[in-house]
N, C-alpha and C. Protein backbone atom coordinates (compact mmCIF):
# COMPACT_ATOMS: atom_id res chain seq x y z
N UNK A 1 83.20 135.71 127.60
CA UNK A 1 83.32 134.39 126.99
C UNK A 1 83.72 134.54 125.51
N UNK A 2 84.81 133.79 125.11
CA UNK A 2 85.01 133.64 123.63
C UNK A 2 84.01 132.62 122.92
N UNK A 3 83.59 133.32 121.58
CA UNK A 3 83.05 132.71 121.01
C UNK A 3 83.75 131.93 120.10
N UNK A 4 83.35 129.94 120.12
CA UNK A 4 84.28 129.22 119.78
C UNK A 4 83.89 129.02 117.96
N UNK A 5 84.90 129.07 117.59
CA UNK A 5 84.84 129.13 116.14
C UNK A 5 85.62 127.67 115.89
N UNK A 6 84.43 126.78 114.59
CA UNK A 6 84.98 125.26 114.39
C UNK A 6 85.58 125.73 113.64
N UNK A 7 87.17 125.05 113.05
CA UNK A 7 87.44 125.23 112.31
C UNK A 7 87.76 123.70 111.34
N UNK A 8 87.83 123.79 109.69
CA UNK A 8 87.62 122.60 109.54
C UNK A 8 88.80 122.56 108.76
N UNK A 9 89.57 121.17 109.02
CA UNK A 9 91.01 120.86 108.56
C UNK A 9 90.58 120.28 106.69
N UNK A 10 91.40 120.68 105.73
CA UNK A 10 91.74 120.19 104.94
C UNK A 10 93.13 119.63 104.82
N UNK A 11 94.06 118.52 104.60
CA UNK A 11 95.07 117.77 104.54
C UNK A 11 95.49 117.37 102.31
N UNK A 12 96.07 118.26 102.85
CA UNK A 12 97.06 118.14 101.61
C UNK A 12 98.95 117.68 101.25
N UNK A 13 99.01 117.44 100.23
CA UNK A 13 100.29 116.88 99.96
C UNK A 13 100.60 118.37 99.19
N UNK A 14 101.63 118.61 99.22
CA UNK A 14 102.14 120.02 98.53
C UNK A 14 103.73 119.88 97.89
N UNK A 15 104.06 120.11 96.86
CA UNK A 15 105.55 119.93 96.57
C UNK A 15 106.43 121.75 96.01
N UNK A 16 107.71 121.45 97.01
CA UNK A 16 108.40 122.75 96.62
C UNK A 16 109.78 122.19 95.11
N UNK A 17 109.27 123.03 94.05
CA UNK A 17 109.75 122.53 93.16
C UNK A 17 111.11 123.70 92.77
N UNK A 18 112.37 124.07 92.63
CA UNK A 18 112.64 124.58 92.49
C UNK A 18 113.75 124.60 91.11
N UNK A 19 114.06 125.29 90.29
CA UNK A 19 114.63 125.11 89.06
C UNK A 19 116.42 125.47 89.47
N UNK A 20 116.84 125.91 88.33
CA UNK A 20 117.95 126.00 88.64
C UNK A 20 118.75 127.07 88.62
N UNK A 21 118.19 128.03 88.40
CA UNK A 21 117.89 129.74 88.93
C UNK A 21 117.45 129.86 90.49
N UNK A 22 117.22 128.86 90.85
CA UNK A 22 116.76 128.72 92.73
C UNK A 22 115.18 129.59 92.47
N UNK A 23 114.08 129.42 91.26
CA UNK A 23 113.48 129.41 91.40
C UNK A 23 112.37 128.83 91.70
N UNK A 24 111.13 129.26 92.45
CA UNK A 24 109.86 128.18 92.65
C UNK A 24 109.33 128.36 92.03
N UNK A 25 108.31 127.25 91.63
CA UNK A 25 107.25 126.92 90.38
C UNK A 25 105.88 126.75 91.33
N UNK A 26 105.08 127.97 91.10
CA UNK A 26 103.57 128.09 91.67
C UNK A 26 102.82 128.05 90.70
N UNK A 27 101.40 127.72 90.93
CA UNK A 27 100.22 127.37 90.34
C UNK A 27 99.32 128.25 90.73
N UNK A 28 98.13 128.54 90.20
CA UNK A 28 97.31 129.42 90.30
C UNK A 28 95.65 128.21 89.55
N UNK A 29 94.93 127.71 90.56
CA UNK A 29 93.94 126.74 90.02
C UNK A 29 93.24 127.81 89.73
N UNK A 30 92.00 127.23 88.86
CA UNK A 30 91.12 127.76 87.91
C UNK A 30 89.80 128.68 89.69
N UNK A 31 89.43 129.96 89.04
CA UNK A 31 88.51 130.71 89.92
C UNK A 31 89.17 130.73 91.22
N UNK A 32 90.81 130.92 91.48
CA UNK A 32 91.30 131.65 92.02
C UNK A 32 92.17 132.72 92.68
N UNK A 33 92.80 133.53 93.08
CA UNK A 33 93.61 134.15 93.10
C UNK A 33 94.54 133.68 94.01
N UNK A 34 95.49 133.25 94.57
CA UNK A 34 96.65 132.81 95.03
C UNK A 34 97.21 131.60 94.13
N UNK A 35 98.67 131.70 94.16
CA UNK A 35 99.34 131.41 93.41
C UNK A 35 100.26 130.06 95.22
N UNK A 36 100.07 129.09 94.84
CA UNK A 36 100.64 128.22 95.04
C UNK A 36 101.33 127.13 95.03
N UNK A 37 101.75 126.10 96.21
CA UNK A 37 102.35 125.07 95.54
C UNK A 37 101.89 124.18 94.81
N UNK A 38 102.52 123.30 94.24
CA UNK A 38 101.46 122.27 93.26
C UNK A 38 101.13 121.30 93.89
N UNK A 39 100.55 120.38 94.01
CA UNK A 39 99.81 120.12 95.24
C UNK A 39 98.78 119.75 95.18
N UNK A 40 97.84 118.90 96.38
CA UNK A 40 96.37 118.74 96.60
C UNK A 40 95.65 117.65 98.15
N UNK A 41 94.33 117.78 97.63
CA UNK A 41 93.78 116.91 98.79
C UNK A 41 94.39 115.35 98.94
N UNK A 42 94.85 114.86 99.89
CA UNK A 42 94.68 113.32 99.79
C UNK A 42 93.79 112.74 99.78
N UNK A 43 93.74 111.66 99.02
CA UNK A 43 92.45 110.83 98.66
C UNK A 43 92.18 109.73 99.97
N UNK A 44 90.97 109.12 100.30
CA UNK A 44 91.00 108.25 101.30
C UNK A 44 91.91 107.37 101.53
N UNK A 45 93.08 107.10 102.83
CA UNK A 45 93.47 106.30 103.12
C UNK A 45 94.86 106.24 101.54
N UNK A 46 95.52 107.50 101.25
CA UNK A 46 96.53 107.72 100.03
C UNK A 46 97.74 107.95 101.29
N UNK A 47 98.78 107.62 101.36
CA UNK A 47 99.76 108.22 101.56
C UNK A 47 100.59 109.27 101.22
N UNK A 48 100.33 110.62 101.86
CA UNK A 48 101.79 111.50 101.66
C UNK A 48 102.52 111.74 100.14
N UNK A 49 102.94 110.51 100.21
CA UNK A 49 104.12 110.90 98.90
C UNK A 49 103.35 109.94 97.77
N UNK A 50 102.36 109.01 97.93
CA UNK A 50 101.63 108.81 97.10
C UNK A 50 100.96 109.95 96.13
N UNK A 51 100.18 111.11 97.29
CA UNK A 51 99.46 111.81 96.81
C UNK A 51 100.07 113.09 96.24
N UNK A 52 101.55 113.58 96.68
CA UNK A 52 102.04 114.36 95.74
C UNK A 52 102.35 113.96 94.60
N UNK A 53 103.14 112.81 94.47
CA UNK A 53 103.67 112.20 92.95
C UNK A 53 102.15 112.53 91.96
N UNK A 54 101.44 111.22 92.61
CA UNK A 54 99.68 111.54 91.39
C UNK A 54 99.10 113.05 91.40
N UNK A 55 99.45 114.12 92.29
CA UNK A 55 98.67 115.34 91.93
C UNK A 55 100.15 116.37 90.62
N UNK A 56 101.19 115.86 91.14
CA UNK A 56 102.07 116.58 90.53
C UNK A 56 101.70 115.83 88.55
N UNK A 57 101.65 114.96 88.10
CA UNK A 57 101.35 114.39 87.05
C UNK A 57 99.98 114.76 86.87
N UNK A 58 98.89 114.84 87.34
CA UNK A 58 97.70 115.26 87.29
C UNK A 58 97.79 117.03 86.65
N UNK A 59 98.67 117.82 87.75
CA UNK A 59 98.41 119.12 87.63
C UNK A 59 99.37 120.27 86.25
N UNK A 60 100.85 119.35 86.43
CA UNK A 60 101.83 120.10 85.69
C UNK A 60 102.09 118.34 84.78
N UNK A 61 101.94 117.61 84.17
CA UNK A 61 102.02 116.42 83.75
C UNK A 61 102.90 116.21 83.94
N UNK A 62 104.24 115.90 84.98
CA UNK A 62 105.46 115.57 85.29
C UNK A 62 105.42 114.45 86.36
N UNK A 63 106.37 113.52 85.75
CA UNK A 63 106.76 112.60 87.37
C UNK A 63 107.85 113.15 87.92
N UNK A 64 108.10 112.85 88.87
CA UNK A 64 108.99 113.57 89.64
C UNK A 64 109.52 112.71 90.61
N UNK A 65 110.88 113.10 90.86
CA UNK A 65 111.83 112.23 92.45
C UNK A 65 111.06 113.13 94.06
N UNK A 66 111.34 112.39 94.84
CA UNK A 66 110.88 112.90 95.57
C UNK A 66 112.32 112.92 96.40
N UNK A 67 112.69 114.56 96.95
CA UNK A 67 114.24 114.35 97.33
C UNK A 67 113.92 114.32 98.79
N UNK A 68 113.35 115.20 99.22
CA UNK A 68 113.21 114.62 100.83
C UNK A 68 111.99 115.22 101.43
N UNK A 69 111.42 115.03 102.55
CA UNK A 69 110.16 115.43 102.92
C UNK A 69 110.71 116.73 104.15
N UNK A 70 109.90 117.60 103.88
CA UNK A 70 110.09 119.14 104.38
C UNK A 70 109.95 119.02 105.85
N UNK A 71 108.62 118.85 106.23
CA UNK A 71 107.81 119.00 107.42
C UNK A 71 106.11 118.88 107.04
N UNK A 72 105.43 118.73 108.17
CA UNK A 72 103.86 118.93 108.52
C UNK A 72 104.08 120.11 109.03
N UNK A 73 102.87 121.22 108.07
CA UNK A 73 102.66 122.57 108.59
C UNK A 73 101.42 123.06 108.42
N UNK A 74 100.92 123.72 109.21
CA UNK A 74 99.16 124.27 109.77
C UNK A 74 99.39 125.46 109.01
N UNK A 75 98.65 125.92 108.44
CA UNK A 75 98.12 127.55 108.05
C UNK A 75 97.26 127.85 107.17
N UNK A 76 96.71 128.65 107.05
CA UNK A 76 95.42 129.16 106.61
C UNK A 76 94.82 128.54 105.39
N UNK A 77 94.06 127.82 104.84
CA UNK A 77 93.87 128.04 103.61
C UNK A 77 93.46 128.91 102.74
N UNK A 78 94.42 128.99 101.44
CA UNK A 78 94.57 130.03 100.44
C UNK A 78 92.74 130.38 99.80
N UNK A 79 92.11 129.43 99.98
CA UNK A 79 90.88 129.52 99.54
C UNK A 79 89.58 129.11 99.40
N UNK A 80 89.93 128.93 100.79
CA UNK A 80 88.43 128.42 101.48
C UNK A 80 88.68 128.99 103.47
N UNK A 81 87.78 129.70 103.83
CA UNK A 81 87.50 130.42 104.87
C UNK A 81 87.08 129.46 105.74
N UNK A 82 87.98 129.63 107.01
CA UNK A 82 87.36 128.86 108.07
C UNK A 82 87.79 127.76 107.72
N UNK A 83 89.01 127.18 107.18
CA UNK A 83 89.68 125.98 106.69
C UNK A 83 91.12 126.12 107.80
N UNK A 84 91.86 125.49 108.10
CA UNK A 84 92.91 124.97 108.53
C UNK A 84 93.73 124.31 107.36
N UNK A 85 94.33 124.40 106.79
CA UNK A 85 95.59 123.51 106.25
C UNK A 85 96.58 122.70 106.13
N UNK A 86 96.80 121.81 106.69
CA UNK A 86 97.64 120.67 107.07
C UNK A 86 98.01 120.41 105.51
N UNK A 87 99.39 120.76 105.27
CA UNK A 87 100.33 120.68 104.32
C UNK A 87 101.71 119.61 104.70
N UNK A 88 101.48 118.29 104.32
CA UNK A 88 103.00 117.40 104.01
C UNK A 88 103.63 117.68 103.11
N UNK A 89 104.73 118.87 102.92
CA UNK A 89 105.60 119.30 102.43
C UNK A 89 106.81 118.66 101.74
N UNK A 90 106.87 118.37 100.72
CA UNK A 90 107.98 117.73 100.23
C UNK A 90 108.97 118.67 99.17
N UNK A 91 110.00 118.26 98.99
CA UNK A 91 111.30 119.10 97.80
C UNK A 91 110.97 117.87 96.94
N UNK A 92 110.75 118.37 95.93
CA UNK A 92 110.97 117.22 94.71
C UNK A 92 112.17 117.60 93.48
N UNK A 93 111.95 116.82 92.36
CA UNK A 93 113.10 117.07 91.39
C UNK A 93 111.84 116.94 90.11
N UNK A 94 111.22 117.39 89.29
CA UNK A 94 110.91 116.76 88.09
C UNK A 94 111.61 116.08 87.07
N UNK A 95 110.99 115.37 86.37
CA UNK A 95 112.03 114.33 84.89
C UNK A 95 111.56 114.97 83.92
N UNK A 96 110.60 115.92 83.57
CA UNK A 96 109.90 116.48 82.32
C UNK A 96 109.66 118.19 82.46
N UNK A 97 109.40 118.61 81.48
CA UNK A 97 109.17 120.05 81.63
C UNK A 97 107.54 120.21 82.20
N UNK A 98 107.14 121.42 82.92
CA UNK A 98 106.21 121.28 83.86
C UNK A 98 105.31 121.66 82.14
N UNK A 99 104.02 121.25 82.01
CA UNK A 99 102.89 121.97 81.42
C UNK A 99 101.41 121.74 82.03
N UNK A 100 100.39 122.92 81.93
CA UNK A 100 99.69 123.05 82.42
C UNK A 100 98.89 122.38 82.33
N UNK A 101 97.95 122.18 83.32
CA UNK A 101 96.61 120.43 82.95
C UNK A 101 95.99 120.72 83.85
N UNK A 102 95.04 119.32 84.34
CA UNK A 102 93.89 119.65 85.62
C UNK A 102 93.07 120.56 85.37
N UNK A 103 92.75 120.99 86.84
CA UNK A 103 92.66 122.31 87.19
C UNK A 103 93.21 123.59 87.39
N UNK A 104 94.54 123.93 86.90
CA UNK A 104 95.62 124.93 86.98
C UNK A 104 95.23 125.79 85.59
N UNK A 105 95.02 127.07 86.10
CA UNK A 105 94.69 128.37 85.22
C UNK A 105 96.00 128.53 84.75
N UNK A 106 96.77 128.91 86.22
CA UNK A 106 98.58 129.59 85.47
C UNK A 106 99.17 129.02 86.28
N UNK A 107 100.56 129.01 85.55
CA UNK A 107 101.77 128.38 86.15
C UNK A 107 102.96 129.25 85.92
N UNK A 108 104.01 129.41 87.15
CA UNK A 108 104.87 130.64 86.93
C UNK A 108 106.14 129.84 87.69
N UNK A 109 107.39 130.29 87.61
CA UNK A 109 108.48 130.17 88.14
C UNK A 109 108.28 131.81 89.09
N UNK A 110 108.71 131.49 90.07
CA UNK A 110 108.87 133.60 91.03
C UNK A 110 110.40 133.34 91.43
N UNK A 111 111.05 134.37 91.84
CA UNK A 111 112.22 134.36 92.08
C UNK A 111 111.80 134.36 93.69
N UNK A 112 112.79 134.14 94.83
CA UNK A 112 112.07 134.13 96.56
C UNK A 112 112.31 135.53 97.01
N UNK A 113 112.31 136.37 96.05
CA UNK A 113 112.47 137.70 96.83
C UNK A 113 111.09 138.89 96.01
N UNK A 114 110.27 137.75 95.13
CA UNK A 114 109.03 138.23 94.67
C UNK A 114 108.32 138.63 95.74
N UNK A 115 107.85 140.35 95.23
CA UNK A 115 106.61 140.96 96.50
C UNK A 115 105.33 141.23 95.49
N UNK A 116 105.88 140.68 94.04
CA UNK A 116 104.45 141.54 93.47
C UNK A 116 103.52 140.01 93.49
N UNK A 117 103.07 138.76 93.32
CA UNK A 117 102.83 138.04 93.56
C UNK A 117 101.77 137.41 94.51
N UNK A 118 100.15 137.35 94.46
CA UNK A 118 99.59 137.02 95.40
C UNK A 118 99.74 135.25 95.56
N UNK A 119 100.87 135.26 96.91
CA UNK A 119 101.07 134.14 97.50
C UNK A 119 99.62 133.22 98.13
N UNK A 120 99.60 131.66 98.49
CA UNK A 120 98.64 131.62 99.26
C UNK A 120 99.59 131.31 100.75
N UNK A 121 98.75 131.48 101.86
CA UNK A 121 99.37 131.67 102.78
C UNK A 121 100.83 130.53 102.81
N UNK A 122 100.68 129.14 102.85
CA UNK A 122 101.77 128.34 102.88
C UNK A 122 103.00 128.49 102.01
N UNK A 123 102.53 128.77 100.93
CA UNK A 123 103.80 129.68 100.17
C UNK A 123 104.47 130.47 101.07
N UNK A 124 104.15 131.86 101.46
CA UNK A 124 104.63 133.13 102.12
C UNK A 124 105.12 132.81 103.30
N UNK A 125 104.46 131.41 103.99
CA UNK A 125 104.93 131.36 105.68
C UNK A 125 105.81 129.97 105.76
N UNK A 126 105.75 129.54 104.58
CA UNK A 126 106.94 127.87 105.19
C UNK A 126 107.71 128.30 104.29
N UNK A 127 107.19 128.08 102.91
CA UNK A 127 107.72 127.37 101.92
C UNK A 127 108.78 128.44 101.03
N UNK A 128 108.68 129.49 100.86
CA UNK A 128 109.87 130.53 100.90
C UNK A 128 110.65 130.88 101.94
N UNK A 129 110.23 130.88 102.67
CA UNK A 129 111.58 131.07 104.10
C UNK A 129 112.57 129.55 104.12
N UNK A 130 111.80 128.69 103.83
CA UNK A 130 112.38 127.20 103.91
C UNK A 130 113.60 127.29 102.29
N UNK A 131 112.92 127.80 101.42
CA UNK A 131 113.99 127.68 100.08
C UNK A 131 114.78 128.41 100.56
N UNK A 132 115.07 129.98 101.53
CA UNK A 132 115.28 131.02 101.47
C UNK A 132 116.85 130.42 102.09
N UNK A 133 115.97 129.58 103.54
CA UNK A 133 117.54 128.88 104.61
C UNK A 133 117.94 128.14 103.99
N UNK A 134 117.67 126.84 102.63
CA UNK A 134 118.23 125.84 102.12
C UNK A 134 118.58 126.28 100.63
N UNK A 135 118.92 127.18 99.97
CA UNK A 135 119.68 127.79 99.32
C UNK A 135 120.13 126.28 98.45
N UNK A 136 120.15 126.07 97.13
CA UNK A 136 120.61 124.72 96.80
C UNK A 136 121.96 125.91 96.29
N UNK A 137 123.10 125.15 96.15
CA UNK A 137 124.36 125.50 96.22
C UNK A 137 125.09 125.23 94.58
């Protein structure tokens, strides 16, 4: 018999921000090590692109366009065990230069062929393979 393990969903809004070097802009929140998208929990009953716009101004103080929505994707959370991840993925554009706020320790641009870099999982498994096939031109 397998032993059944609960696992418990967190649901986040996440944005892939990329500059014009075709680089991504990851975050690193305060007491932890993975470097991710910018991003967060939705608030009760927030919509999607509600909750990226207010976490993206919250985290890097920028408003931002929202250019199109990525996908819904499951994977691990970067930092909390026994979490599930439900990530609504969006490409955005910012109007301001990103600076640091919130809860965000560091903030970095990586190039998509960075290996030195501790990714959190949704980074490493959507969200670079996804910049990697959509190449902005």
């Amino acid at each position: 018999m397998f032993e059944e393990v609960s696992l418990k969903t967190i649901t986040v809004a996440a944005a892939i921000i990329l500059n014009d070097q075709n680089q991504l802009l990851l975050v690193r929140k305060q007491n932890t090590q993975a470097f991710m998208q910018v991003g967060g929990k939705l608030e009760e009953n927030e919509a999607p692109e509600l909750a990226i716009q207010r976490e993206i101004l919250e985290e890097i103080g920028c408003e931002c366009e929202i250019k199109h929505f990525v996908g819904q994707f499951e994977t691990a959370a970067a930092n909390e065990p026994d979490h599930v991840l439900v990530s609504y993925v969006y490409s955005v554009q910012l109007k301001q230069k990103p600076q640091i706020a919130a809860e965000i320790a560091e903030m970095k641009w990586i190039d998509l062929t960075d290996q030195a870099t501790h990714l959190a999982p949704l980074t490493s498994e959507v969200v670079i393979p996804w910049c990697q096939q959509n190449r902005l031109s």
